[in-house]
C-alpha atoms as a PDB file:
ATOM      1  CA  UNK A   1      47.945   5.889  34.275  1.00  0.00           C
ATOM      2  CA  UNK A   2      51.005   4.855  32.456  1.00  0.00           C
ATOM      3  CA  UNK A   3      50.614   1.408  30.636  1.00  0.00           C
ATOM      4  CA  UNK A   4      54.405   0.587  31.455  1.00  0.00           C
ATOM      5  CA  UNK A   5      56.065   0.208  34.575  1.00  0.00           C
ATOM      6  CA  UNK A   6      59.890   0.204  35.433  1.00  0.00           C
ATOM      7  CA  UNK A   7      61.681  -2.978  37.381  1.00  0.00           C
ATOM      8  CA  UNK A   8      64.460  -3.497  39.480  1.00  0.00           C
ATOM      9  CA  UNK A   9      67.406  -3.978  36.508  1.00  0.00           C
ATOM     10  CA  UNK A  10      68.390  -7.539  36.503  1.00  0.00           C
ATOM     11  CA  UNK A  11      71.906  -9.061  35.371  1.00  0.00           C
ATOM     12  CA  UNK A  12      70.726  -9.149  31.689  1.00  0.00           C
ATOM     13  CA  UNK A  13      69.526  -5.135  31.825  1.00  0.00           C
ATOM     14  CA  UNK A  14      72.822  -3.672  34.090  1.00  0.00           C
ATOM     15  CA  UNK A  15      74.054  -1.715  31.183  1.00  0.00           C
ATOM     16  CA  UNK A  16      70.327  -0.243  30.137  1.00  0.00           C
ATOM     17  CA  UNK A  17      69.980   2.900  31.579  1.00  0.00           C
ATOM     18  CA  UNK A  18      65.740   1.979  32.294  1.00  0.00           C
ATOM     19  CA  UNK A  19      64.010  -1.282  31.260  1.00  0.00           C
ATOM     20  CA  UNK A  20      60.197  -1.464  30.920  1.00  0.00           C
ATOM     21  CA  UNK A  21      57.491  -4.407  30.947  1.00  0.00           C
ATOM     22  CA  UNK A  22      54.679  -3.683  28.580  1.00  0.00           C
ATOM     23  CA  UNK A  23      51.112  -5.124  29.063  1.00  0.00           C
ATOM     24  CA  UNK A  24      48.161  -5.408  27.015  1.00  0.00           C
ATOM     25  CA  UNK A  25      45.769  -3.724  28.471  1.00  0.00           C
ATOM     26  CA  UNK A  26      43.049  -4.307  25.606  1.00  0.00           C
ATOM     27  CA  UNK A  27      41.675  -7.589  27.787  1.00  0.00           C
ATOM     28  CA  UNK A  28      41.690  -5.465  31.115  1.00  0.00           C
ATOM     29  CA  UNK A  29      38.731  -3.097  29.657  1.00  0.00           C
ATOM     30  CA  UNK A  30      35.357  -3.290  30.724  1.00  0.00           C
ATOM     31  CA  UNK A  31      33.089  -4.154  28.048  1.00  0.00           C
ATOM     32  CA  UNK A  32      30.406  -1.556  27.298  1.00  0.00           C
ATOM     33  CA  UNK A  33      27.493  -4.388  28.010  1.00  0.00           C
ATOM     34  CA  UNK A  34      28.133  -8.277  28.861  1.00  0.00           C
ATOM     35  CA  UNK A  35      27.677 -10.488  26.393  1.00  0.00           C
ATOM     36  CA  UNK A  36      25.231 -12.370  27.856  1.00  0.00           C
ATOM     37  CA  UNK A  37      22.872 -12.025  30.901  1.00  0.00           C
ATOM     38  CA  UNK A  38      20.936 -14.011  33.144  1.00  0.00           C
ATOM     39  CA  UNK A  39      17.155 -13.746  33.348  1.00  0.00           C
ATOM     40  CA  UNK A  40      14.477 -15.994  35.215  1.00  0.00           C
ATOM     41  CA  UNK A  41      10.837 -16.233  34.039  1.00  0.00           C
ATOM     42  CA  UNK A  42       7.852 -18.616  34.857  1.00  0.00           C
ATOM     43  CA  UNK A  43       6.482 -20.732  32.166  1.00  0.00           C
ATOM     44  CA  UNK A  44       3.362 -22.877  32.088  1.00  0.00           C
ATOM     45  CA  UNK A  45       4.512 -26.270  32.147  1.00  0.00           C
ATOM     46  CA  UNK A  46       3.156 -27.072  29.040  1.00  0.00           C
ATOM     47  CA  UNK A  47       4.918 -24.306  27.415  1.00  0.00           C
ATOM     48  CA  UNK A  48       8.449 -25.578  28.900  1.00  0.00           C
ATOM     49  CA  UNK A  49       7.718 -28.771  27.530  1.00  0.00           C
ATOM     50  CA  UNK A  50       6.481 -27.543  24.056  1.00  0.00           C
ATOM     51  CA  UNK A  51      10.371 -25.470  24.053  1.00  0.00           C
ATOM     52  CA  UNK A  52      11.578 -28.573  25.242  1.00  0.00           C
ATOM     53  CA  UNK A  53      10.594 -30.478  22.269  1.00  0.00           C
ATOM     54  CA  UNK A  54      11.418 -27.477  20.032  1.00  0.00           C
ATOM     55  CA  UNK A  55      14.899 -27.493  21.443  1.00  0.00           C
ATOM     56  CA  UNK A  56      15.125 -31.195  20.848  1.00  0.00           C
ATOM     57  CA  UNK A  57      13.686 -31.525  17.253  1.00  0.00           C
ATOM     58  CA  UNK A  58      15.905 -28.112  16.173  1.00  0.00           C
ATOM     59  CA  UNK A  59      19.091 -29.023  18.259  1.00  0.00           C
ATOM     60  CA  UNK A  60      19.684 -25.594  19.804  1.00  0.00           C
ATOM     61  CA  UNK A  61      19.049 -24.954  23.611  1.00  0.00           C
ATOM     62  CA  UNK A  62      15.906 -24.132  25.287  1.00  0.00           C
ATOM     63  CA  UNK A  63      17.778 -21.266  26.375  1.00  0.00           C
ATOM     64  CA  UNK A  64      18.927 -20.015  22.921  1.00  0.00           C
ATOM     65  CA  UNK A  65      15.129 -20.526  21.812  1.00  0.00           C
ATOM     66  CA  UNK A  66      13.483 -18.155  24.531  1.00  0.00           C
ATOM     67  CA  UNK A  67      16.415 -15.806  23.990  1.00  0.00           C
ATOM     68  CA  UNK A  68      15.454 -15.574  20.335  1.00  0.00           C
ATOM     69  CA  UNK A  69      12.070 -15.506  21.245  1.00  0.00           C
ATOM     70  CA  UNK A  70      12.161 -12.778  24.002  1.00  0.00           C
ATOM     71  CA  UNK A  71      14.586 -10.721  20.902  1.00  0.00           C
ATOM     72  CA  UNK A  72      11.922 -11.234  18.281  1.00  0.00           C
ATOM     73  CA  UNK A  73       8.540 -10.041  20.696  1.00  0.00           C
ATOM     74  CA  UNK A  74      10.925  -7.020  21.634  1.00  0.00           C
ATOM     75  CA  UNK A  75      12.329  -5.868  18.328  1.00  0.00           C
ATOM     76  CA  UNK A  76       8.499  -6.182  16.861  1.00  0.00           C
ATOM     77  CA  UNK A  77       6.903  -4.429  20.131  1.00  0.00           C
ATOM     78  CA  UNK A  78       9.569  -1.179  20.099  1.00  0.00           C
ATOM     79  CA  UNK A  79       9.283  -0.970  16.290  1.00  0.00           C
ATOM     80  CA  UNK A  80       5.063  -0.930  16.696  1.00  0.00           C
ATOM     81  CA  UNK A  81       6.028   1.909  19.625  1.00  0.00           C
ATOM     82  CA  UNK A  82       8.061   3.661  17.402  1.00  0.00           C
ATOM     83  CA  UNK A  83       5.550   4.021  14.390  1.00  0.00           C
ATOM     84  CA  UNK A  84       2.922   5.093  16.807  1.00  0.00           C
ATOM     85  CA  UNK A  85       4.986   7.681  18.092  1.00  0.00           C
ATOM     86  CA  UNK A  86       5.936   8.818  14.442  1.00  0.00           C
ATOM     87  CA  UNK A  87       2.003   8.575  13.993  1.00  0.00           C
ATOM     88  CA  UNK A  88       1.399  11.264  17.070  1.00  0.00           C
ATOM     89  CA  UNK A  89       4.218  13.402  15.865  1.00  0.00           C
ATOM     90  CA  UNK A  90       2.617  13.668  12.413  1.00  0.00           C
ATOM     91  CA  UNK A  91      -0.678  14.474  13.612  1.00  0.00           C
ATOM     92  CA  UNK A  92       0.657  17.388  16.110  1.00  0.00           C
ATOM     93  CA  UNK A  93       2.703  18.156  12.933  1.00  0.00           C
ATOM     94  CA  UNK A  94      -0.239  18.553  11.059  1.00  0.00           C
ATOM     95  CA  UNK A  95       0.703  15.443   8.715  1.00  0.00           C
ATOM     96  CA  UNK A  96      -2.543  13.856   8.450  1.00  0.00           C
ATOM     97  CA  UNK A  97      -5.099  13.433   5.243  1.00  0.00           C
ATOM     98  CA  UNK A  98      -8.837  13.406   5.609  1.00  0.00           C
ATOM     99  CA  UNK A  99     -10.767  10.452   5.427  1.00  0.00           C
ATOM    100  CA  UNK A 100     -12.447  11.407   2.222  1.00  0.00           C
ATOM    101  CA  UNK A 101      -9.048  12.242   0.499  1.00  0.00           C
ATOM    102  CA  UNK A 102      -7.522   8.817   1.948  1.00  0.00           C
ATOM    103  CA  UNK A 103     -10.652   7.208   0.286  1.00  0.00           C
ATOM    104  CA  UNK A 104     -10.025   8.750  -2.983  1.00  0.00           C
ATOM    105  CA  UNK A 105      -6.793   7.616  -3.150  1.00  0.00           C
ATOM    106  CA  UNK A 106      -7.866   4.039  -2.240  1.00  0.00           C
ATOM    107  CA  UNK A 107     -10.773   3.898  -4.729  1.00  0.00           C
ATOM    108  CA  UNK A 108      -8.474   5.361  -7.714  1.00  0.00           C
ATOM    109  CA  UNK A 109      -5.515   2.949  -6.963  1.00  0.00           C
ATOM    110  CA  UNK A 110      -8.065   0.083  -7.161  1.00  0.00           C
ATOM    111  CA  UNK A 111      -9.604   1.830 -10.521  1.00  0.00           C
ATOM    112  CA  UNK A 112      -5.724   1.561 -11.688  1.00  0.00           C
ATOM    113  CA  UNK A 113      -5.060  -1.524 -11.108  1.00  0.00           C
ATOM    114  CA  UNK A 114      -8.270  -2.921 -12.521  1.00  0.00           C
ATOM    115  CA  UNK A 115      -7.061  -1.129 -15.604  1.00  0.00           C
ATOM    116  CA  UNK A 116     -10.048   1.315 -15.354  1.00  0.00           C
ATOM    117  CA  UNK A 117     -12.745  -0.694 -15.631  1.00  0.00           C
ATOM    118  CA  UNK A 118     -13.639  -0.431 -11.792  1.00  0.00           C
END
């Protein structure tokens, strides 16, 4: 679809042979995701009123709180997903160390740092 479209000529255009109206169509596009969205959830009343207060004492909505808060327990639960999944691929992988080795390793980092004397 062309981003132009011709016009009857008027007085000003009669000795233009074709005279176009360009529009922006940059604003028409639809964005990939909103900006924002809408969500409902049920809080215990004292939680509401504990947000409430945080809201209050921080200046910032309850809204922009849970928001932040609902961000935060997401980021933190996909990222714990994520190395447990990297944790399953390394063991079918055959990543993995033994217990005794891992031990080692422990026990002469610890001797290191003590400077040798543990």
């Amino acid at each position: 679809m062309s981003n132009t479209r011709k016009f009857a000529r008027p007085a000003l255009f009669r000795n233009l042979e074709t005279a176009y109206v360009f529009r922006c169509t940059h604003a028409e596009k639809e964005q990939a995701m909103p900006t924002s969205t809408t969500m409902t959830i049920r809080l215990d009343p004292l939680l509401k009123a504990k947000l409430g207060k945080l809201a209050d004492e921080t200046r910032r909505s309850r809204s922009f709180l849970a928001a932040e808060a609902v961000e935060a327990y997401v980021d933190r639960e996909l990222a714990i997903i994520e190395g447990i999944e990297r944790g399953l691929a390394d063991v079918e992988a055959g990543r993995t160390v033994s217990h005794e080795d891992a031990m080692a390793s422990v026990r002469q980092a610890i001797e290191d740092a003590a400077g040798g004397t543990a």
